[in-house]
PDB file of N, CA and C in Angstrom:
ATOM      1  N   UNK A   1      21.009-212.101 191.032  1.00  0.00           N
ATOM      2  CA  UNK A   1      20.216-213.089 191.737  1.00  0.00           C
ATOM      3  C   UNK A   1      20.196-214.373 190.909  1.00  0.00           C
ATOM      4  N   UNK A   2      20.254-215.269 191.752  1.00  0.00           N
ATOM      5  CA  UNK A   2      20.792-216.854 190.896  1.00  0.00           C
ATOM      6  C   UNK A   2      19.074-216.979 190.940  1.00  0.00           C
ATOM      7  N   UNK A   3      18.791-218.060 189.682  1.00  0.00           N
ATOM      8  CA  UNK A   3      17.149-218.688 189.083  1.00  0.00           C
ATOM      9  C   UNK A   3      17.637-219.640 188.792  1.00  0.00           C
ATOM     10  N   UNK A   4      17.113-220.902 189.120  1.00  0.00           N
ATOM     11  CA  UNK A   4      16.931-222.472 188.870  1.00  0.00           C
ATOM     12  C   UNK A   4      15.730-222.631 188.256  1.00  0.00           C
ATOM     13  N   UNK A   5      15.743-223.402 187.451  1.00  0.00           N
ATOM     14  CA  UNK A   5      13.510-223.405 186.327  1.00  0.00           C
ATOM     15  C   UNK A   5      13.845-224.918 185.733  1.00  0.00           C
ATOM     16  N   UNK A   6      12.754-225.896 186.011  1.00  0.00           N
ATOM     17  CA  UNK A   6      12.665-227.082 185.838  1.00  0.00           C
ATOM     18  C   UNK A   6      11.780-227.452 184.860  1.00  0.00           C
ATOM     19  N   UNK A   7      11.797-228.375 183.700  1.00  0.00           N
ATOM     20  CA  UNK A   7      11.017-228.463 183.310  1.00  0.00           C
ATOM     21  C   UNK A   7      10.478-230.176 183.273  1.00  0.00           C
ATOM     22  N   UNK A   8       9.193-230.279 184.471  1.00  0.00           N
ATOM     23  CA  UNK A   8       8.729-231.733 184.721  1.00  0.00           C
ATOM     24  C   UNK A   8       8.169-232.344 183.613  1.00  0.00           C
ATOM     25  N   UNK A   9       8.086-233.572 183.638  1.00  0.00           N
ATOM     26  CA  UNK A   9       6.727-234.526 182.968  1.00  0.00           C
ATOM     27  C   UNK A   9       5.573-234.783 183.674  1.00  0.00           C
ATOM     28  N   UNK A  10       4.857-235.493 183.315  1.00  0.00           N
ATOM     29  CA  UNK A  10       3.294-235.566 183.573  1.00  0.00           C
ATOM     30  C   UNK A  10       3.912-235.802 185.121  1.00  0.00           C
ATOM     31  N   UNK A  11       4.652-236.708 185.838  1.00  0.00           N
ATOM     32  CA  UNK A  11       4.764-237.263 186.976  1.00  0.00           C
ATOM     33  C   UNK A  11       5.410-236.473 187.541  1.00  0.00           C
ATOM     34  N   UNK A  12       5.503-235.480 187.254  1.00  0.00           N
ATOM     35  CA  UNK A  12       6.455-234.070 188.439  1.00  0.00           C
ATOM     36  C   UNK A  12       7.799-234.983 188.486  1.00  0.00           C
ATOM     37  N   UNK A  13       8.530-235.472 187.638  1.00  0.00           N
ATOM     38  CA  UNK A  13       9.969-235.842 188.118  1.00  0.00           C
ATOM     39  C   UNK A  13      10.250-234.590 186.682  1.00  0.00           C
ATOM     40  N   UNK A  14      11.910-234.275 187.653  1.00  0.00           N
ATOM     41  CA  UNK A  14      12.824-233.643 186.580  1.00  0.00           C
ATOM     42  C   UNK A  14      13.117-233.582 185.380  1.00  0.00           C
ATOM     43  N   UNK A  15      13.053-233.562 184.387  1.00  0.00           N
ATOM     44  CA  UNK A  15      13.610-233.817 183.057  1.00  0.00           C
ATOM     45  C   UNK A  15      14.362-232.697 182.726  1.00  0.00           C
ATOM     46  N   UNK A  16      14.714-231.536 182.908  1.00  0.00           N
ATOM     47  CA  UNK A  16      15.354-230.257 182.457  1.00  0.00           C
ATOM     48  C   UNK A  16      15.432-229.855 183.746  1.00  0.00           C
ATOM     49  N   UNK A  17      16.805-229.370 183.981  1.00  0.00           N
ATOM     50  CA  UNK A  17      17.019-228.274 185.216  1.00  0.00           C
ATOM     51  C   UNK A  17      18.139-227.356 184.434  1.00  0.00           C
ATOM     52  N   UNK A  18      17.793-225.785 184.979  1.00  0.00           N
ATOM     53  CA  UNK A  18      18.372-225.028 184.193  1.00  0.00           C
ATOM     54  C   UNK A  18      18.866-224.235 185.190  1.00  0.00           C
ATOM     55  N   UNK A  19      20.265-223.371 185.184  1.00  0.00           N
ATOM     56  CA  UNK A  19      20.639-222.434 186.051  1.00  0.00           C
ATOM     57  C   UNK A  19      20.937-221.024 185.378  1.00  0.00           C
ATOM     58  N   UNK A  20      20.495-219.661 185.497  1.00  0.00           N
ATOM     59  CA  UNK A  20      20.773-219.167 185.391  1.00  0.00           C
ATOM     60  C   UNK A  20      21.252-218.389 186.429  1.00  0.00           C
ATOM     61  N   UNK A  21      22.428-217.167 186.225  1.00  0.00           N
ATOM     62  CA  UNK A  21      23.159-216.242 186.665  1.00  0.00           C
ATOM     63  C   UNK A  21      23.973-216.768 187.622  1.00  0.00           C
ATOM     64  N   UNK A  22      24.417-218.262 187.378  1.00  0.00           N
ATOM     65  CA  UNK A  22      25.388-218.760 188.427  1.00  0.00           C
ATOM     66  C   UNK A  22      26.291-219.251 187.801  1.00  0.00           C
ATOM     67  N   UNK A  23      27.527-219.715 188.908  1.00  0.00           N
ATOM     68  CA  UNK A  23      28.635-219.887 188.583  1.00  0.00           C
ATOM     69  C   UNK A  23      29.202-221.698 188.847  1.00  0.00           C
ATOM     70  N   UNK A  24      27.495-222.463 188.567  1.00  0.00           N
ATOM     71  CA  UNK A  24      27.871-223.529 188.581  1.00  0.00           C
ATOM     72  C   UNK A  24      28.776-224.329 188.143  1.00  0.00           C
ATOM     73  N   UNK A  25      28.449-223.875 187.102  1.00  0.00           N
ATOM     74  CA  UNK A  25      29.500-224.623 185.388  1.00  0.00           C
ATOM     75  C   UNK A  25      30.941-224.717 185.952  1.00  0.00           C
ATOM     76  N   UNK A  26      31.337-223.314 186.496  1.00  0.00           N
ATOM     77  CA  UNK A  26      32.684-222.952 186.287  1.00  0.00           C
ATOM     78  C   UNK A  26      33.015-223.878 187.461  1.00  0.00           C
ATOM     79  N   UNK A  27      32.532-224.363 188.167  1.00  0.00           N
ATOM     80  CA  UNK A  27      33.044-225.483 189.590  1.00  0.00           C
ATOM     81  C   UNK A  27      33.383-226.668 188.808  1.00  0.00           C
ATOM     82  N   UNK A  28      32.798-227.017 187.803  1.00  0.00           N
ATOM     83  CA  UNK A  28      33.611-227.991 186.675  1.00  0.00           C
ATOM     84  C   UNK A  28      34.129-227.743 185.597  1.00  0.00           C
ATOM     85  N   UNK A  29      34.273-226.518 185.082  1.00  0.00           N
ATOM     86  CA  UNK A  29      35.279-226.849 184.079  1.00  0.00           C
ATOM     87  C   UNK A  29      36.602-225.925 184.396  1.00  0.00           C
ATOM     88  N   UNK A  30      36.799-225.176 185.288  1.00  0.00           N
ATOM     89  CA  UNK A  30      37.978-224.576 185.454  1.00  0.00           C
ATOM     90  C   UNK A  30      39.374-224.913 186.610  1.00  0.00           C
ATOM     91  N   UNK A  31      38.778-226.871 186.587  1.00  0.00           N
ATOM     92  CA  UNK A  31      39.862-227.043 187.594  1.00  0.00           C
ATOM     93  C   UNK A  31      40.664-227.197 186.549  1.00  0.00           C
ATOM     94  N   UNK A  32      41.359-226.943 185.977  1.00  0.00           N
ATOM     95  CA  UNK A  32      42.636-227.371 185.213  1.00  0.00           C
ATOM     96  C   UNK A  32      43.295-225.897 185.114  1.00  0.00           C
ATOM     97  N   UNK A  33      42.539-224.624 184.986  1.00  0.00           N
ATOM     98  CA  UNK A  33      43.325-223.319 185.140  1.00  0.00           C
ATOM     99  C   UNK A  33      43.835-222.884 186.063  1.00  0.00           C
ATOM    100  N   UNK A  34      43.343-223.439 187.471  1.00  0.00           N
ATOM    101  CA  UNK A  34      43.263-222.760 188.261  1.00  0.00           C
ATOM    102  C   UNK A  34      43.056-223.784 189.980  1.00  0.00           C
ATOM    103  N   UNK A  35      44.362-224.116 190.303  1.00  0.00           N
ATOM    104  CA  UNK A  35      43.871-225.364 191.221  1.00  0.00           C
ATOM    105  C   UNK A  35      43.213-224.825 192.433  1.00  0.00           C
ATOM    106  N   UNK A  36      43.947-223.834 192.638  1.00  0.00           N
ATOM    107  CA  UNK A  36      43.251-222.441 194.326  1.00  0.00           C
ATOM    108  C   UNK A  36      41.660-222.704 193.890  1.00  0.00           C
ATOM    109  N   UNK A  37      41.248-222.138 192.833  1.00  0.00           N
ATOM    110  CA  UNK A  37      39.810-221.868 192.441  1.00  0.00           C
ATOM    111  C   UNK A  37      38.628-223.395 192.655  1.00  0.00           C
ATOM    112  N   UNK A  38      39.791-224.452 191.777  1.00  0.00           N
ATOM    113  CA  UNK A  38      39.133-225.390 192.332  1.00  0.00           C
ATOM    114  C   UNK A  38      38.703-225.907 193.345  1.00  0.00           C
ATOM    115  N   UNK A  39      39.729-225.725 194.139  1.00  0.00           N
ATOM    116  CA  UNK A  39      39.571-226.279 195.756  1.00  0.00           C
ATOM    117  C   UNK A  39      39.019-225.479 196.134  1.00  0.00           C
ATOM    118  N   UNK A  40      38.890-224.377 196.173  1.00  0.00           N
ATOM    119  CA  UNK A  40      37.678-223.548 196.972  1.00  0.00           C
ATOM    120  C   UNK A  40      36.380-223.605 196.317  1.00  0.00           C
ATOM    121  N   UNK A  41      36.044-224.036 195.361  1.00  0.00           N
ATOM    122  CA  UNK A  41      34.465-223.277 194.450  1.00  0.00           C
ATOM    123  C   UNK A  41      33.920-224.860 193.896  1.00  0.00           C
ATOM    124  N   UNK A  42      34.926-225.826 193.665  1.00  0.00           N
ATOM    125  CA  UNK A  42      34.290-226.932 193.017  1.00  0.00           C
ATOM    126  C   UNK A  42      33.719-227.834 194.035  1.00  0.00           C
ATOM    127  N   UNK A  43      34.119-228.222 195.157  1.00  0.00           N
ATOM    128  CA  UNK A  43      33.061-228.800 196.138  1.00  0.00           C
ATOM    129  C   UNK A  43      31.834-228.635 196.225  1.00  0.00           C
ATOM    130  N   UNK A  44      31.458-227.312 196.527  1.00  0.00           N
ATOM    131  CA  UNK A  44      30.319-227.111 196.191  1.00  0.00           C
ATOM    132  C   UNK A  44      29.131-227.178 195.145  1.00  0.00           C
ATOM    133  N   UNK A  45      30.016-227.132 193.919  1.00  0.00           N
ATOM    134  CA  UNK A  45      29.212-227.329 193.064  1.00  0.00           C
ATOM    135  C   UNK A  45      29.097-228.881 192.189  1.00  0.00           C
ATOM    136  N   UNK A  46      30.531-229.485 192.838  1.00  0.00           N
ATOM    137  CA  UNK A  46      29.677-230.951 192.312  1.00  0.00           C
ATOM    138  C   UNK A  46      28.448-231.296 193.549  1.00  0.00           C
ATOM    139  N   UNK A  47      28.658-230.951 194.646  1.00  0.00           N
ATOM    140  CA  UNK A  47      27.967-231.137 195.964  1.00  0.00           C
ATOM    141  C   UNK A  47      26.062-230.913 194.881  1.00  0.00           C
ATOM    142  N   UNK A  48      26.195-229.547 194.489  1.00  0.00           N
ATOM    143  CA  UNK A  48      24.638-229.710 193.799  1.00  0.00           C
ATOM    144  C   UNK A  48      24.629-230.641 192.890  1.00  0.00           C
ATOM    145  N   UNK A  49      25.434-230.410 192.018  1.00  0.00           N
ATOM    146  CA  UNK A  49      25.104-231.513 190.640  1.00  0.00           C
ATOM    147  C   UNK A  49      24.779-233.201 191.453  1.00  0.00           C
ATOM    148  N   UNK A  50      25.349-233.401 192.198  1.00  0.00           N
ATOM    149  CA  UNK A  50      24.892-234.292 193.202  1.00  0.00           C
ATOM    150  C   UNK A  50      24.021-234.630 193.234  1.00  0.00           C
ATOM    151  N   UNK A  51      23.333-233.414 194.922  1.00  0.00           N
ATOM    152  CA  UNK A  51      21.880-233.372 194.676  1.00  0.00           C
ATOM    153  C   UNK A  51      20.934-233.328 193.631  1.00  0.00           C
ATOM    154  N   UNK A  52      20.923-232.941 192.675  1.00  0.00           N
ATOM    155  CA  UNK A  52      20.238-232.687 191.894  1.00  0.00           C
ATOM    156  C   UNK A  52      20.149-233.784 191.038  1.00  0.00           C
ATOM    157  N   UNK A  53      20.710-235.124 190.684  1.00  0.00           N
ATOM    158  CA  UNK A  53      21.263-235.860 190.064  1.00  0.00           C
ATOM    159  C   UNK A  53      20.242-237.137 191.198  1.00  0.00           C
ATOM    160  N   UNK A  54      20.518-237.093 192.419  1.00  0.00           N
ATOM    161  CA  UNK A  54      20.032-238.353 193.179  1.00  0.00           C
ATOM    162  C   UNK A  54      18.863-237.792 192.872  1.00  0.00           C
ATOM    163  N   UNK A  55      17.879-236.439 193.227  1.00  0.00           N
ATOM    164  CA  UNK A  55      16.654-235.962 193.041  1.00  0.00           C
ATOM    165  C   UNK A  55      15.771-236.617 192.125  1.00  0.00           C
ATOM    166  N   UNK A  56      16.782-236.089 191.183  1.00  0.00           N
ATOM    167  CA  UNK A  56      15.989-237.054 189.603  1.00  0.00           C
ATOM    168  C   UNK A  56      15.808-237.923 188.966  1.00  0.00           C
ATOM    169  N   UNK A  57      16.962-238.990 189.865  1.00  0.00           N
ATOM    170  CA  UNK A  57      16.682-240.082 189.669  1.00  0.00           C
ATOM    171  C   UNK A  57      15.924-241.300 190.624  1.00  0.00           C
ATOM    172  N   UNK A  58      15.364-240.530 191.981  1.00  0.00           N
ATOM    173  CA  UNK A  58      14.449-241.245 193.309  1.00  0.00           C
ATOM    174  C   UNK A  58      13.509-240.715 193.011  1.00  0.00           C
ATOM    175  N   UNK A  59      13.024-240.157 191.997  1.00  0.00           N
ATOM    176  CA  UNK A  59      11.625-239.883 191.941  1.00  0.00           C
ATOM    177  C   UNK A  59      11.184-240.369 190.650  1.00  0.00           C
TER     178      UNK A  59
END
């Protein structure tokens, strides 16, 4: 089971986001082994780093 755990400041914006038991990471660092893998698995996960990135910085 994938866990996301944030750790806010006084103003509830982001400062720490943490992932455990997922396979975020690997959506960026394994396009160079593996181009199949990339194109299927890395969309998605820049897609969060994304989100998560505009999140923390509009609030």
């Amino acid at each position: 089971m994938a866990h996301l755990r944030a750790i806010r400041d006084a103003h509830g914006r982001i400062m720490v986001l943490m992932s455990h038991n997922t396979d975020i990471a690997d959506s960026w660092e394994r396009e160079g082994e593996d181009p199949a893998y990339f194109y299927r698995f890395s969309p998605r996960g820049y897609a969060i780093a994304m989100d998560v990135i505009i999140t923390a910085l509009s609030r």
